[in-house]
C-alpha atoms as a PDB file:
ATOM      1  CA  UNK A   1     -40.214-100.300 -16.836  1.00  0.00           C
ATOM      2  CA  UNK A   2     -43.805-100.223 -16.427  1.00  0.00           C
ATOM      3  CA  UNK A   3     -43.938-101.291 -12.561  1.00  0.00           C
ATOM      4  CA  UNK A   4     -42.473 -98.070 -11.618  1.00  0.00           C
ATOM      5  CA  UNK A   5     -43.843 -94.653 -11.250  1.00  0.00           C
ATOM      6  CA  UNK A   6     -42.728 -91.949 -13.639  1.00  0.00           C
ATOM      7  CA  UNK A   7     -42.849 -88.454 -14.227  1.00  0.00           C
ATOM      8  CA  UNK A   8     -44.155 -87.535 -18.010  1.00  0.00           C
ATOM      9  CA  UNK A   9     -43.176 -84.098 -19.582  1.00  0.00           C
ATOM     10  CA  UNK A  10     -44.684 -83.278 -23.062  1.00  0.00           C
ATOM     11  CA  UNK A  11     -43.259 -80.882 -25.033  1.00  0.00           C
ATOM     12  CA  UNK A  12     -45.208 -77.769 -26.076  1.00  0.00           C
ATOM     13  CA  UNK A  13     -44.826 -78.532 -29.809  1.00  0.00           C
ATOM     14  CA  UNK A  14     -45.985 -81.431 -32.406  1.00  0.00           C
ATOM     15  CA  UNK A  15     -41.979 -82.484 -33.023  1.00  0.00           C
ATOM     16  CA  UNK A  16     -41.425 -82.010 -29.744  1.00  0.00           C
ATOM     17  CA  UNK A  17     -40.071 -85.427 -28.012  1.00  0.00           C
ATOM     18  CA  UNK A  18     -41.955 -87.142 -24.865  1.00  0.00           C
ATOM     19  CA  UNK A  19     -39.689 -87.013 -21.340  1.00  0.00           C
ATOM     20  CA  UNK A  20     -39.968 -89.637 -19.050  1.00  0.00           C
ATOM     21  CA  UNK A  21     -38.793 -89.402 -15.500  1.00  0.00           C
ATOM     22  CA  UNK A  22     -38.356 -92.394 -13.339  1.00  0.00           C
ATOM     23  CA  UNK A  23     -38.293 -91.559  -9.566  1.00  0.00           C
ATOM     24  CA  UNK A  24     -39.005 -95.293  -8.133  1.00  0.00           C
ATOM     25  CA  UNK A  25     -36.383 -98.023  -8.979  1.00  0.00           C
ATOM     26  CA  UNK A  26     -33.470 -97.187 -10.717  1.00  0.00           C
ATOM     27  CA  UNK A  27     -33.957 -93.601 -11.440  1.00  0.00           C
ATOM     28  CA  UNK A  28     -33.762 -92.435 -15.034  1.00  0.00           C
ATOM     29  CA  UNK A  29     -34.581 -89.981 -17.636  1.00  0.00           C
ATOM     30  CA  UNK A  30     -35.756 -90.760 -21.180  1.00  0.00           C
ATOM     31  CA  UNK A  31     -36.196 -88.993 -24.016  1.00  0.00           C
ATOM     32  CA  UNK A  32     -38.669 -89.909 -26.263  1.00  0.00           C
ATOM     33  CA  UNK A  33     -37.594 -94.152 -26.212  1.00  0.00           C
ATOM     34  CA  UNK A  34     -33.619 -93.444 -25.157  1.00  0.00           C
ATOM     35  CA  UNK A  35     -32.442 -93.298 -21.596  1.00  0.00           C
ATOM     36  CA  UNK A  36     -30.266 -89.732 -21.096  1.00  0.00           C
ATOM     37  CA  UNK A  37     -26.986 -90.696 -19.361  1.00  0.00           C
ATOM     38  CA  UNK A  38     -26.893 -87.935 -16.639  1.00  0.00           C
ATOM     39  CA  UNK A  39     -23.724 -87.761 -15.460  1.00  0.00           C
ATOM     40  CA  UNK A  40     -24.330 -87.327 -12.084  1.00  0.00           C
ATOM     41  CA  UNK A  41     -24.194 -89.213  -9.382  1.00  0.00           C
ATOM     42  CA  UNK A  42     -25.217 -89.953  -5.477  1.00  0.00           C
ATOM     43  CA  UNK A  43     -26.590 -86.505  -3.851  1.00  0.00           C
ATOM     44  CA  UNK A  44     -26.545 -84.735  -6.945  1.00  0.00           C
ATOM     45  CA  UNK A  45     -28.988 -87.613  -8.317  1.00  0.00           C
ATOM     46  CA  UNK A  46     -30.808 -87.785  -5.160  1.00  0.00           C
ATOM     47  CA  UNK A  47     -31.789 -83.443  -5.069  1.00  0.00           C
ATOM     48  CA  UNK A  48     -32.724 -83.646  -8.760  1.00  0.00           C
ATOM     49  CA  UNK A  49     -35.051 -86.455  -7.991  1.00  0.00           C
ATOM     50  CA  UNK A  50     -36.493 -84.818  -4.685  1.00  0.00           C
ATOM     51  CA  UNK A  51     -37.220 -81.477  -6.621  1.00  0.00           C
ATOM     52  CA  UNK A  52     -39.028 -83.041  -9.780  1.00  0.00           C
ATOM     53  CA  UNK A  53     -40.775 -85.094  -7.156  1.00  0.00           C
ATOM     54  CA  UNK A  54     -41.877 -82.010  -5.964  1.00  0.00           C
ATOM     55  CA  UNK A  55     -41.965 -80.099  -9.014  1.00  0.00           C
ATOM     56  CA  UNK A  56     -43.818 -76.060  -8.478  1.00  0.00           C
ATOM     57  CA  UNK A  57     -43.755 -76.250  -5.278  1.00  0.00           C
ATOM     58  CA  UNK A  58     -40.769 -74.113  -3.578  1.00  0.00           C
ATOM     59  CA  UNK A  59     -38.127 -75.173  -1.441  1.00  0.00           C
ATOM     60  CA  UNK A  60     -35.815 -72.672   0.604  1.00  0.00           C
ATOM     61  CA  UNK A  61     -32.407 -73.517   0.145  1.00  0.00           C
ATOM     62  CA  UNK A  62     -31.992 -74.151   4.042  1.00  0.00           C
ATOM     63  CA  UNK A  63     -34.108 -76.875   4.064  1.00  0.00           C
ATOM     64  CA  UNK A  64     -32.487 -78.978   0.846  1.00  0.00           C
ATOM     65  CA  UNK A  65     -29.402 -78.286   2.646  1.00  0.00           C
ATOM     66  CA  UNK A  66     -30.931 -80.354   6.035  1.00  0.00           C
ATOM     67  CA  UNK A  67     -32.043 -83.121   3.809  1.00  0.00           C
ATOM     68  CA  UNK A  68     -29.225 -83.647   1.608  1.00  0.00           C
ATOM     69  CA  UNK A  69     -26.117 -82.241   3.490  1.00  0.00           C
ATOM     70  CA  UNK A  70     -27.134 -82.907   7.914  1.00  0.00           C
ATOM     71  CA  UNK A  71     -23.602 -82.714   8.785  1.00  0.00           C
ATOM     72  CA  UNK A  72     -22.579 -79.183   7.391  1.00  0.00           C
ATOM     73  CA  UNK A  73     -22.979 -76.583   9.267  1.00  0.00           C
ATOM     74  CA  UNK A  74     -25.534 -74.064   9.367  1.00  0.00           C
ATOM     75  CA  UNK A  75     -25.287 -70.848   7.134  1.00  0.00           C
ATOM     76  CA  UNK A  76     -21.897 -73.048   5.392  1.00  0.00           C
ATOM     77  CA  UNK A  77     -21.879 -71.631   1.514  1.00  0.00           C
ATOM     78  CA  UNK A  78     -19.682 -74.565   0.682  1.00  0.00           C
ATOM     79  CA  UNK A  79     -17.202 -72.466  -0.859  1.00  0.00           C
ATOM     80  CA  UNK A  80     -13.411 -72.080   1.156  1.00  0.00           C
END
């Protein structure tokens, strides 16, 4: 997977294992040399790739909700 981009996350201790994110191809997370089956699936996926993308920097809620959801409406909690 070497032609694409990733995110690396190193744990704070010696045992600790490495974390690789891939955000360009087929996105995936590894840890240490095994991919982590995420469960999760088309916006979900997409928001959790957008915000390590942009990992420390803050998003308000209002503007995830323009990028990932355009067709709810405004001030919509998503609840019934």
């Amino acid at each position: 997977m070497s032609e694409y981009a990733a995110v690396q996350l190193i744990g704070g201790g010696v045992n600790s294992p490495q974390i690789n994110i891939f955000l360009f191809g087929p996105f995936e997370i590894q840890v240490g040399d095994r991919p982590m089956p995420l469960g999760i699936g088309g916006v979900t996926k997409s928001l959790l790739a957008y915000l390590i993308s942009r990992a420390g920097i803050p998003e308000r809620r209002e503007r995830l909700a323009d990028i990932f959801w355009p067709d709810a409406p405004p001030g919509g909690d998503g609840g019934g």
